[in-house]
N, C-alpha and C. Protein backbone atom coordinates (compact mmCIF):
# COMPACT_ATOMS: atom_id res chain seq x y z
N UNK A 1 129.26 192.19 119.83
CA UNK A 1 127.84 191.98 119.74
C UNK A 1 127.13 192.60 120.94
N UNK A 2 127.65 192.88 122.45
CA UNK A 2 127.15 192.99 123.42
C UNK A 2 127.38 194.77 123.14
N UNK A 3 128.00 195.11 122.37
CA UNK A 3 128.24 196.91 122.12
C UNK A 3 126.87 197.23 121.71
N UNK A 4 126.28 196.02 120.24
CA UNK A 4 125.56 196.77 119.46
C UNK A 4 123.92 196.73 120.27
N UNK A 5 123.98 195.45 121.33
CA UNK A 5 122.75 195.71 122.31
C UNK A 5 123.07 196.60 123.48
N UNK A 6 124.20 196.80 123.37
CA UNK A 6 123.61 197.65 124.57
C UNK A 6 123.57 198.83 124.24
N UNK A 7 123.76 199.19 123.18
CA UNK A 7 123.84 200.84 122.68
C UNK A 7 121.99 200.68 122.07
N UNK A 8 121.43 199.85 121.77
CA UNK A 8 120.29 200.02 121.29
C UNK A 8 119.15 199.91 122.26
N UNK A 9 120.06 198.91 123.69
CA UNK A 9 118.74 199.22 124.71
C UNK A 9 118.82 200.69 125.57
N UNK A 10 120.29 201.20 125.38
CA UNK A 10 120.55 202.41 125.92
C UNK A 10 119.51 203.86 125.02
N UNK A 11 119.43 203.91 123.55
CA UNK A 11 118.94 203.90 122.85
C UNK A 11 117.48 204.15 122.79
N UNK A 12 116.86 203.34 123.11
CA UNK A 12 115.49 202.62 123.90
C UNK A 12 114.86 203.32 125.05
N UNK A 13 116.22 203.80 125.92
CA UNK A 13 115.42 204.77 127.17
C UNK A 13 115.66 205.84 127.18
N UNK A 14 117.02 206.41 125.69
CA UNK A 14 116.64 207.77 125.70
C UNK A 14 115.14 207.85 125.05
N UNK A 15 115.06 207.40 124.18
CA UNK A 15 113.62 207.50 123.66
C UNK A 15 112.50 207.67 124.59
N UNK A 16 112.19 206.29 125.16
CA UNK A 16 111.21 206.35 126.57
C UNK A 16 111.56 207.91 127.32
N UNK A 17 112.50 207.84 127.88
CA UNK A 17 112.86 208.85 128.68
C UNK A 17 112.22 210.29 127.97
N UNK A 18 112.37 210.60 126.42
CA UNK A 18 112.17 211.60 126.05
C UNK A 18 110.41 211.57 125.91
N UNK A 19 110.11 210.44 125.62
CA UNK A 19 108.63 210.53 125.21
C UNK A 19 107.86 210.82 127.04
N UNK A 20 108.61 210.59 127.81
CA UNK A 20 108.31 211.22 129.19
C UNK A 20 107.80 211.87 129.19
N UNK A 21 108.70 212.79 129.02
CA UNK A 21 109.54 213.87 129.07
C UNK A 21 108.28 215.30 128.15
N UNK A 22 107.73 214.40 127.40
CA UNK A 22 107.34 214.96 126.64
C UNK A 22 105.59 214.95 126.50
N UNK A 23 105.22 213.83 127.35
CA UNK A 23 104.30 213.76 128.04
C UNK A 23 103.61 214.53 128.97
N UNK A 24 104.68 214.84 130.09
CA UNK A 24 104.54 215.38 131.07
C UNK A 24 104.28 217.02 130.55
N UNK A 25 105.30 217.25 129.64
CA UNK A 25 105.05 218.32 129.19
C UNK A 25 103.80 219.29 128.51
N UNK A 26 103.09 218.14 128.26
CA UNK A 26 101.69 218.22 127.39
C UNK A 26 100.89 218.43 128.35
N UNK A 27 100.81 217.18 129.51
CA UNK A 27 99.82 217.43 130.54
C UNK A 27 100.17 218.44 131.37
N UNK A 28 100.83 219.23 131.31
CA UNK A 28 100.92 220.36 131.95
C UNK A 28 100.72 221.43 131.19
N UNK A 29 100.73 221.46 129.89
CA UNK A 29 100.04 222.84 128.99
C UNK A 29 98.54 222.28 129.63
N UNK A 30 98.34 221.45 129.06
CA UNK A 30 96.61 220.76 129.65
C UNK A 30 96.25 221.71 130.71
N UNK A 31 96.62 221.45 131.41
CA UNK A 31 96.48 221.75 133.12
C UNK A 31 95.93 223.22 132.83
N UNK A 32 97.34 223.18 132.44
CA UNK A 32 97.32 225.64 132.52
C UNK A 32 95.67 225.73 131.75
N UNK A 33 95.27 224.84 130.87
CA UNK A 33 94.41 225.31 130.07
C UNK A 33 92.87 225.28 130.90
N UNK A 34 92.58 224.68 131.94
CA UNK A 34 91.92 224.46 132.33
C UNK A 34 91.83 226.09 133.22
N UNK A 35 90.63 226.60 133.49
CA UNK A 35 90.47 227.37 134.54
C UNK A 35 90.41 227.28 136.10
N UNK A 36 91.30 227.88 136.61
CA UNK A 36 91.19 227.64 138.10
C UNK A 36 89.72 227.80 138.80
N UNK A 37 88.80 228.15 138.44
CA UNK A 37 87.14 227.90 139.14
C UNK A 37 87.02 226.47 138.55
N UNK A 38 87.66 226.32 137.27
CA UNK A 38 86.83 224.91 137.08
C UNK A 38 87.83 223.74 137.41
N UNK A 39 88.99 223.88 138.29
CA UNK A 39 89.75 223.38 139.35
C UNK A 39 89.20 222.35 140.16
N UNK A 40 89.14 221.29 140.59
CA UNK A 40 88.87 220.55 141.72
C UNK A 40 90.16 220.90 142.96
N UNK A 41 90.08 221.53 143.62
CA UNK A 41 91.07 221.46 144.82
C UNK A 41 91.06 220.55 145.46
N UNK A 42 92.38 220.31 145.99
CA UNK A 42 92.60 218.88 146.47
C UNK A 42 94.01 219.66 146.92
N UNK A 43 94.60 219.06 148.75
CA UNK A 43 95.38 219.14 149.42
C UNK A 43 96.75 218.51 148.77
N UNK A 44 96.03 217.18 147.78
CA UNK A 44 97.36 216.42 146.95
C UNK A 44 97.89 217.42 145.75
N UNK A 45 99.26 216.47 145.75
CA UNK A 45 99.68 217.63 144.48
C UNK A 45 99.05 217.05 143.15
N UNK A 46 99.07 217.80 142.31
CA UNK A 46 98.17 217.37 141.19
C UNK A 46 99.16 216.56 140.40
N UNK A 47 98.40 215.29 139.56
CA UNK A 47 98.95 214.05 138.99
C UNK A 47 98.23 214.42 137.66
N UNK A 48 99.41 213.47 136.68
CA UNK A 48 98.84 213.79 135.52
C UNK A 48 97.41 212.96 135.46
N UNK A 49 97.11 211.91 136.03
CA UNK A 49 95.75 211.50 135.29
C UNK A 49 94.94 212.63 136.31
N UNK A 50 95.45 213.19 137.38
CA UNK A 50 93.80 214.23 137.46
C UNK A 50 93.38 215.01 137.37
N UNK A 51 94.84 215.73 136.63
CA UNK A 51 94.76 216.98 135.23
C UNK A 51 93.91 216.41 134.14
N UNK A 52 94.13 214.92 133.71
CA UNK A 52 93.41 214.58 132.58
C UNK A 52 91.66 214.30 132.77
N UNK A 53 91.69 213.99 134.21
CA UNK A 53 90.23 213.57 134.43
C UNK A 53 89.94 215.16 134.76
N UNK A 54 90.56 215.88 134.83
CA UNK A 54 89.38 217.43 135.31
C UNK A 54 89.35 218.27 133.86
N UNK A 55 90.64 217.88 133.02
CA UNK A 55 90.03 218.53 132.00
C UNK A 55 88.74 217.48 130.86
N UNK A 56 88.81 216.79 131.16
CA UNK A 56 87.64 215.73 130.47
C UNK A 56 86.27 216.26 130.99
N UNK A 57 86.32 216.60 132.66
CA UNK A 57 85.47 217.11 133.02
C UNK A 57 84.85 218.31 132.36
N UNK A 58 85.99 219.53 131.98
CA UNK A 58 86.01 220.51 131.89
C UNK A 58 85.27 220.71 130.20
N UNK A 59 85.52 219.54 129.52
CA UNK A 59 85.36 219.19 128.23
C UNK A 59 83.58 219.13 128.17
N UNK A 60 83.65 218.14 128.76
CA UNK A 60 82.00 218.55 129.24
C UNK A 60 81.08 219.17 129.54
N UNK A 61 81.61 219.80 130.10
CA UNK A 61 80.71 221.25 130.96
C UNK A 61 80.82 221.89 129.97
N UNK A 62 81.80 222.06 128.20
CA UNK A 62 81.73 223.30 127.92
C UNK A 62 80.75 222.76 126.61
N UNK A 63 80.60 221.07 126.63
CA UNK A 63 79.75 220.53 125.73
C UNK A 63 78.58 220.74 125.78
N UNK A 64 78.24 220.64 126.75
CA UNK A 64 76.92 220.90 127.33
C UNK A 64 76.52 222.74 127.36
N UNK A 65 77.24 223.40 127.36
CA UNK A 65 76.91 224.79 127.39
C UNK A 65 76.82 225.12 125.93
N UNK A 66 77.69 224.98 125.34
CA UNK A 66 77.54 224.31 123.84
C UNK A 66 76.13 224.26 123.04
N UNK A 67 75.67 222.62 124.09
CA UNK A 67 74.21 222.74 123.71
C UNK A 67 72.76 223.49 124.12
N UNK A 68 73.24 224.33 125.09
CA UNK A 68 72.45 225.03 125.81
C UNK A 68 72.30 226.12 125.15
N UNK A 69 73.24 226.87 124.02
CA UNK A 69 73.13 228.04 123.89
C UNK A 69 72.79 227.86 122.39
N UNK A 70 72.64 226.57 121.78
CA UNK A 70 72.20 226.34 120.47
C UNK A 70 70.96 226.21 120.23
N UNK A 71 70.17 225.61 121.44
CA UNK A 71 69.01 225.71 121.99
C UNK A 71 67.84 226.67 122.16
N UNK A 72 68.71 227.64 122.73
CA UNK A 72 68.51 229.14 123.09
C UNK A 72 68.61 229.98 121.63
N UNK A 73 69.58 229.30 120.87
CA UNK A 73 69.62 230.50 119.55
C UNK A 73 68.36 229.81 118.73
N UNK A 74 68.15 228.14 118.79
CA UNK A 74 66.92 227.75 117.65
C UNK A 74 65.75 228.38 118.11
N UNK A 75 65.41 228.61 119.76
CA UNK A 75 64.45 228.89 120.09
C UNK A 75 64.37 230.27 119.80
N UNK A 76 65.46 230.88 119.72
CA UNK A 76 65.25 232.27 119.16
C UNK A 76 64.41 232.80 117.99
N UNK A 77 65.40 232.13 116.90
CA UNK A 77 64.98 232.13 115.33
C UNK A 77 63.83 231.64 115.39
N UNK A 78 62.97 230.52 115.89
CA UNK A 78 62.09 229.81 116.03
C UNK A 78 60.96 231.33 116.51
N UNK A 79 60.80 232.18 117.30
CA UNK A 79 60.51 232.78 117.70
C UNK A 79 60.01 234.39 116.62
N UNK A 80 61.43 234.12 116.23
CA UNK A 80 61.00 235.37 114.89
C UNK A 80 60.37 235.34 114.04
N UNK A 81 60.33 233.84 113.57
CA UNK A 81 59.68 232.83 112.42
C UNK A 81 58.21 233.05 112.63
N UNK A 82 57.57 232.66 113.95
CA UNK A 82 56.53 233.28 114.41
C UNK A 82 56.21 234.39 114.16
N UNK A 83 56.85 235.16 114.82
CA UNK A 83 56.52 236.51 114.61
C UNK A 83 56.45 237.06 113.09
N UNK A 84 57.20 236.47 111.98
CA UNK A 84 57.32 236.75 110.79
C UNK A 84 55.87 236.41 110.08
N UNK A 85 55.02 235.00 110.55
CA UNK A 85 54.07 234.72 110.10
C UNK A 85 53.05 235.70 110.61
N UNK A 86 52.94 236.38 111.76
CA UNK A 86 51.95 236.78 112.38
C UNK A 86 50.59 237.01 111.66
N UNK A 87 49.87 235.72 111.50
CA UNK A 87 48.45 235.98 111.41
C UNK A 87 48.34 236.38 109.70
N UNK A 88 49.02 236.44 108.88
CA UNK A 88 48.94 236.47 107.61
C UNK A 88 49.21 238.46 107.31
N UNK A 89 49.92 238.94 108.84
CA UNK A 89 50.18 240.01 108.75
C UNK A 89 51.62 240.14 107.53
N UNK A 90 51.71 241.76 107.33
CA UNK A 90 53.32 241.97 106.44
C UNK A 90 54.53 241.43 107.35
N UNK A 91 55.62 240.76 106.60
CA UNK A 91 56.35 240.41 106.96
C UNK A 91 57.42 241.42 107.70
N UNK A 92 57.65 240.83 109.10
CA UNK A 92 58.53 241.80 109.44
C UNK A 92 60.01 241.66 109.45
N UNK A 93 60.97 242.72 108.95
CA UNK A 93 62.14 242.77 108.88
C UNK A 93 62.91 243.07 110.13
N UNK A 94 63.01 241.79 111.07
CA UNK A 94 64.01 241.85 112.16
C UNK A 94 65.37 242.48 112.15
N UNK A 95 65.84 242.76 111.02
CA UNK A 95 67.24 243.01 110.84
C UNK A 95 67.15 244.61 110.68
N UNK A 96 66.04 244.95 110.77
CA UNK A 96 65.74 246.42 110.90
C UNK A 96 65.34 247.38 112.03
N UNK A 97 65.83 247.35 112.91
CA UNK A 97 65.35 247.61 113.99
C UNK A 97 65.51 249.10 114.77
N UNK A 98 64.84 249.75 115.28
CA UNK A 98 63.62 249.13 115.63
C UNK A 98 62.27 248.95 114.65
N UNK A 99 61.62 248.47 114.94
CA UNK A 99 60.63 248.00 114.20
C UNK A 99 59.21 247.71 114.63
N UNK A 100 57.91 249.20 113.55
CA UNK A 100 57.12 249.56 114.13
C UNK A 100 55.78 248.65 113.33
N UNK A 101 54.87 248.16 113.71
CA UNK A 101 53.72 247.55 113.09
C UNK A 101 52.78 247.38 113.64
N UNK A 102 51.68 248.45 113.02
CA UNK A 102 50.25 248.55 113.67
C UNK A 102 49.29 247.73 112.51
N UNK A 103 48.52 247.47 113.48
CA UNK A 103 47.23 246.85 112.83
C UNK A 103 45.86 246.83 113.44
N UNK A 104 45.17 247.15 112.42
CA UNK A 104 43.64 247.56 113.07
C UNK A 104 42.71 246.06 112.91
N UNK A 105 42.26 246.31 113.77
CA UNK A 105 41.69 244.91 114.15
C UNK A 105 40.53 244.80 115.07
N UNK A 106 39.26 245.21 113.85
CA UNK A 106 37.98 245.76 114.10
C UNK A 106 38.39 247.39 115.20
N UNK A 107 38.10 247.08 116.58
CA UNK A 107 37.83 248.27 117.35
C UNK A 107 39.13 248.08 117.67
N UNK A 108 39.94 247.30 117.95
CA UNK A 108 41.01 247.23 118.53
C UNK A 108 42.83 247.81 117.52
N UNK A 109 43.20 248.14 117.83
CA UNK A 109 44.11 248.90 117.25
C UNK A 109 45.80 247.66 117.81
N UNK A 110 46.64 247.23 117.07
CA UNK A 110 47.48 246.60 118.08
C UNK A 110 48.83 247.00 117.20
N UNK A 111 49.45 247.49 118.19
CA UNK A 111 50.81 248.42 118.04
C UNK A 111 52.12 247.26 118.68
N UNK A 112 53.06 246.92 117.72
CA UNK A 112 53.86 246.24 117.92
C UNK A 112 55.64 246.46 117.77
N UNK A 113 55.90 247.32 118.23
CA UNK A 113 57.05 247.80 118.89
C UNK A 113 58.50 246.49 118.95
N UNK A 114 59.26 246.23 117.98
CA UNK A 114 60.77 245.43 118.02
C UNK A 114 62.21 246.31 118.09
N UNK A 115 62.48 246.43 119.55
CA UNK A 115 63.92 247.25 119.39
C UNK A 115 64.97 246.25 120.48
N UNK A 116 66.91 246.66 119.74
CA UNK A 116 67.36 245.73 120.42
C UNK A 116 67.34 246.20 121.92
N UNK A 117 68.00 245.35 122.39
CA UNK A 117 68.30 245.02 124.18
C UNK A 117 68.96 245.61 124.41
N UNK A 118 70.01 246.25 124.14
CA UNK A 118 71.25 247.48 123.75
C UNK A 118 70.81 248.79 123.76
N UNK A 119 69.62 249.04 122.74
CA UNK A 119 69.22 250.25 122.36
C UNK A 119 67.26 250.87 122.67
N UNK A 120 67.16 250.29 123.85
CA UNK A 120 65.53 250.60 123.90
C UNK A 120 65.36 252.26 124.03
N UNK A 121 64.12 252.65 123.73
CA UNK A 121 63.21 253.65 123.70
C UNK A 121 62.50 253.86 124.99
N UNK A 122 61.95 255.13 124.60
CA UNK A 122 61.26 255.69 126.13
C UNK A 122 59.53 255.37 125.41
N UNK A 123 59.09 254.19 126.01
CA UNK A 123 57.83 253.35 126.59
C UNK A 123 57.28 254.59 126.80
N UNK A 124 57.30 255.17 127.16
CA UNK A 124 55.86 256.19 128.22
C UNK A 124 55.90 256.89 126.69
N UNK A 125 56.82 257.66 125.97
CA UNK A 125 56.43 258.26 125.32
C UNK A 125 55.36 257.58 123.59
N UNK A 126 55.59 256.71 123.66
CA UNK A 126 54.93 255.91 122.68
C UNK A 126 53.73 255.68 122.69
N UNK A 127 53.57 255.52 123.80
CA UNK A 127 51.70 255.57 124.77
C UNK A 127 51.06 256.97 125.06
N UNK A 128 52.15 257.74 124.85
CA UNK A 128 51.92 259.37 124.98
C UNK A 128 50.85 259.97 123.36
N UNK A 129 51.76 259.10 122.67
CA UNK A 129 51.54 259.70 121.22
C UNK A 129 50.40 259.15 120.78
N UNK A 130 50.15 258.00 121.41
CA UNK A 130 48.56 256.95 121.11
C UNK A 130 47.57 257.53 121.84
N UNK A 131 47.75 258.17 122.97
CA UNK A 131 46.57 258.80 123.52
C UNK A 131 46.60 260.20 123.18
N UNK A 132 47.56 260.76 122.46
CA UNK A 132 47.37 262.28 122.02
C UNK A 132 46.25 262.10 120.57
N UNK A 133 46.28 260.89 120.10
CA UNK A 133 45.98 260.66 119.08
C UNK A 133 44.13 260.35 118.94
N UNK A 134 44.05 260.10 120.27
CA UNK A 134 42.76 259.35 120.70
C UNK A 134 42.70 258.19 121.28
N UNK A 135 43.54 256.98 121.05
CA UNK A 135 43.32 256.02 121.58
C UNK A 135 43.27 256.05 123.04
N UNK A 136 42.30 254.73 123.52
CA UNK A 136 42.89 254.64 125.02
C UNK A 136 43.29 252.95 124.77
N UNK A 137 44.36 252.94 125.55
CA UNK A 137 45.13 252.00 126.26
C UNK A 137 44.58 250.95 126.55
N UNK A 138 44.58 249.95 126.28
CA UNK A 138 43.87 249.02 127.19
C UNK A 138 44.60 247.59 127.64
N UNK A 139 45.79 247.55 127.07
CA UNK A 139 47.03 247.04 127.93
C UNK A 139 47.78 246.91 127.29
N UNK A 140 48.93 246.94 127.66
CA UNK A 140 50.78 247.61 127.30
C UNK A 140 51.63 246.37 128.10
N UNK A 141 52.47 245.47 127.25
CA UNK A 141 52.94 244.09 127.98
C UNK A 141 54.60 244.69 126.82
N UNK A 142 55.28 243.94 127.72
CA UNK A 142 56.97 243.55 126.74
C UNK A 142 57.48 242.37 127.12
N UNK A 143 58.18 241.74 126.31
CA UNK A 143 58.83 240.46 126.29
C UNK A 143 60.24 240.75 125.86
N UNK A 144 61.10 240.22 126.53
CA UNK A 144 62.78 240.10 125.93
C UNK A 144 63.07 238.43 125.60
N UNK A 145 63.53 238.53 123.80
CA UNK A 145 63.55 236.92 123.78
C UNK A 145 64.77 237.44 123.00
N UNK A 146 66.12 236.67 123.76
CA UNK A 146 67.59 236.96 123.48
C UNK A 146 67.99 238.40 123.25
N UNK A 147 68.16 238.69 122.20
CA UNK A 147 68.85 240.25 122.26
C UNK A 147 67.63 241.26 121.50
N UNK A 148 66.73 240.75 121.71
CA UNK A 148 65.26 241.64 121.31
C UNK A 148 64.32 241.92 122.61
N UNK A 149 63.89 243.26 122.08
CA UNK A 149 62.80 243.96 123.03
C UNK A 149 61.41 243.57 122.09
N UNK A 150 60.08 242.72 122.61
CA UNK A 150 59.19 242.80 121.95
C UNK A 150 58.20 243.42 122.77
N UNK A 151 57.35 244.48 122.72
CA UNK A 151 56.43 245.78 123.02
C UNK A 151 54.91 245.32 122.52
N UNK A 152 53.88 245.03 122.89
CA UNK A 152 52.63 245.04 122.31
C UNK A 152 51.45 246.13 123.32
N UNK A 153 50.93 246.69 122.32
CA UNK A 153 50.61 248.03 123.01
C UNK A 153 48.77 247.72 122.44
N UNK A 154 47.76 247.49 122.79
CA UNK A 154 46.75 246.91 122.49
C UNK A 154 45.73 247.85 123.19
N UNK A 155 45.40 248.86 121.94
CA UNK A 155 44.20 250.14 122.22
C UNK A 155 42.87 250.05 121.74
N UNK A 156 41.95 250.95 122.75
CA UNK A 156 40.15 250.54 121.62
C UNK A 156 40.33 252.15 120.78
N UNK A 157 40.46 251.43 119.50
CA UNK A 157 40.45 252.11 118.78
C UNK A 157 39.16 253.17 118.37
N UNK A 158 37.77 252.91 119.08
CA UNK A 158 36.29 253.79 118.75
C UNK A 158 36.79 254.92 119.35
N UNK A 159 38.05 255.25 119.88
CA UNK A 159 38.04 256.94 120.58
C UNK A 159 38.89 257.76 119.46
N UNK A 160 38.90 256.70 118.37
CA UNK A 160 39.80 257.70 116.68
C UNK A 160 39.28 258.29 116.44
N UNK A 161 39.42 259.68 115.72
CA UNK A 161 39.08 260.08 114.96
C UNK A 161 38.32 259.33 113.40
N UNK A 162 37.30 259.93 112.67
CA UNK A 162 36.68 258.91 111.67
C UNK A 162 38.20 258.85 110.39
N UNK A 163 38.58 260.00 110.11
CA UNK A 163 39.57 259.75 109.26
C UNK A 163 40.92 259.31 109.73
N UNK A 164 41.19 258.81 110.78
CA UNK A 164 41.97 258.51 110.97
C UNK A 164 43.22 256.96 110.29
N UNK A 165 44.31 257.54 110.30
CA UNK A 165 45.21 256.28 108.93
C UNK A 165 46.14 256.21 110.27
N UNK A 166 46.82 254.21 110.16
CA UNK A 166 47.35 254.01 111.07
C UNK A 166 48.72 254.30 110.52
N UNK A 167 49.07 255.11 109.15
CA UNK A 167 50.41 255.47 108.63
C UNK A 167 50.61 256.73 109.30
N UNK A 168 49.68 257.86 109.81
CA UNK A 168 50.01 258.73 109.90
C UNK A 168 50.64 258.58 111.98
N UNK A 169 50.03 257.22 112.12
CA UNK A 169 50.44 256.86 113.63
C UNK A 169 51.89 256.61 113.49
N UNK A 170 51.74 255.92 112.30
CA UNK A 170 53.31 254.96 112.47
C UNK A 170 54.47 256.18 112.27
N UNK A 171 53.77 257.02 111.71
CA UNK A 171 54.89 257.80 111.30
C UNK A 171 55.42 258.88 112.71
N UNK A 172 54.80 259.06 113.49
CA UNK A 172 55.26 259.50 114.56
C UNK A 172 55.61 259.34 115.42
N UNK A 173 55.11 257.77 115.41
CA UNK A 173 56.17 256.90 116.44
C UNK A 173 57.59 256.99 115.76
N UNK A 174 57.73 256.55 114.60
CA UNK A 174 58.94 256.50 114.06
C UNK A 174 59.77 257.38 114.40
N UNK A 175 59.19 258.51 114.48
CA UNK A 175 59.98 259.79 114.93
C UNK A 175 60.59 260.08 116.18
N UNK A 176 59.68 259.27 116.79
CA UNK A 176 59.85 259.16 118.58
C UNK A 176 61.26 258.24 118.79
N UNK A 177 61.21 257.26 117.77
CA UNK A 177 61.90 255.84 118.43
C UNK A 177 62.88 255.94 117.30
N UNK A 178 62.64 256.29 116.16
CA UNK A 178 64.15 256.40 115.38
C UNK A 178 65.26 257.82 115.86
């Protein structure tokens, strides 16, 4: 009778022993997984609970970046959405880029320029082609919202010509910037 307990408490700590064993093993893939910047240094040698408390840490920080950049993408879309309504203007196709849209607006002429962040255009020459045209200038601003260039180019249009069409503008910008 004393064979069959002691072979089962013997039994008992290979088990324990292996689930150690096997423990330790885990919290040390853990460990590796963590990045050494996002490391707490410490003179002690590292223990499994403060592998477990730095990657919990680490869990966090990437939760939170997580939500930071989901933020950043609603505010994005949020942004185009706008721009899509503009004023009961034609809808613009972001996924087309770059992307040219003028509109006359009484004396004022307003030229609206969308290219990516990757691939911008030469600015001076776009303002080149508006004053070859007649316009003058009367202020030129850009905005970068995530991986877009937005351009608003805002001219007095009374220095046009009388027949003048804002297709025959668009079309030479196009030429410039495609």
């Amino acid at each position: 009778m004393k064979n069959g307990s002691e072979e089962a408490k013997v039994e008992r700590k290979t088990v324990e022993k292996n689930r150690r064993i096997h423990m330790k093993h885990l919290c040390f893939k853990l460990s590796k997984l963590i990045p050494k910047e996002d490391k707490q240094s410490s003179k002690q040698a590292s223990t499994a609970s403060n592998d477990l408390d730095q990657a919990a840490c680490y869990i966090k920080k990437l939760k939170e970046r997580i939500e930071n950049l989901n933020q950043k993408k609603t505010a994005t879309i949020k942004t185009e959405e706008l721009i899509n309504e503009n004023n009961g203007a034609k809808m613009i196709e972001l996924n087309r880029l770059p992307l040219i849209e003028i509109k006359e607006l009484g004396s004022v002429l307003e030229v609206v320029l969308i290219s990516e962040l990757g691939k911008p255009f030469i600015f001076h020459k776009v303002i080149s082609v508006l004053e070859e045209e007649g316009a003058v200038v009367i202020n030129a601003s850009f905005s970068v919202v995530g991986d877009k260039i937005y351009h608003t180019i805002l001219t007095q249009a009374d220095g046009l010509p009388s027949g003048f069409e804002a297709s025959t503008l668009s079309q030479r910008i196009n030429e410039l910037v495609l």
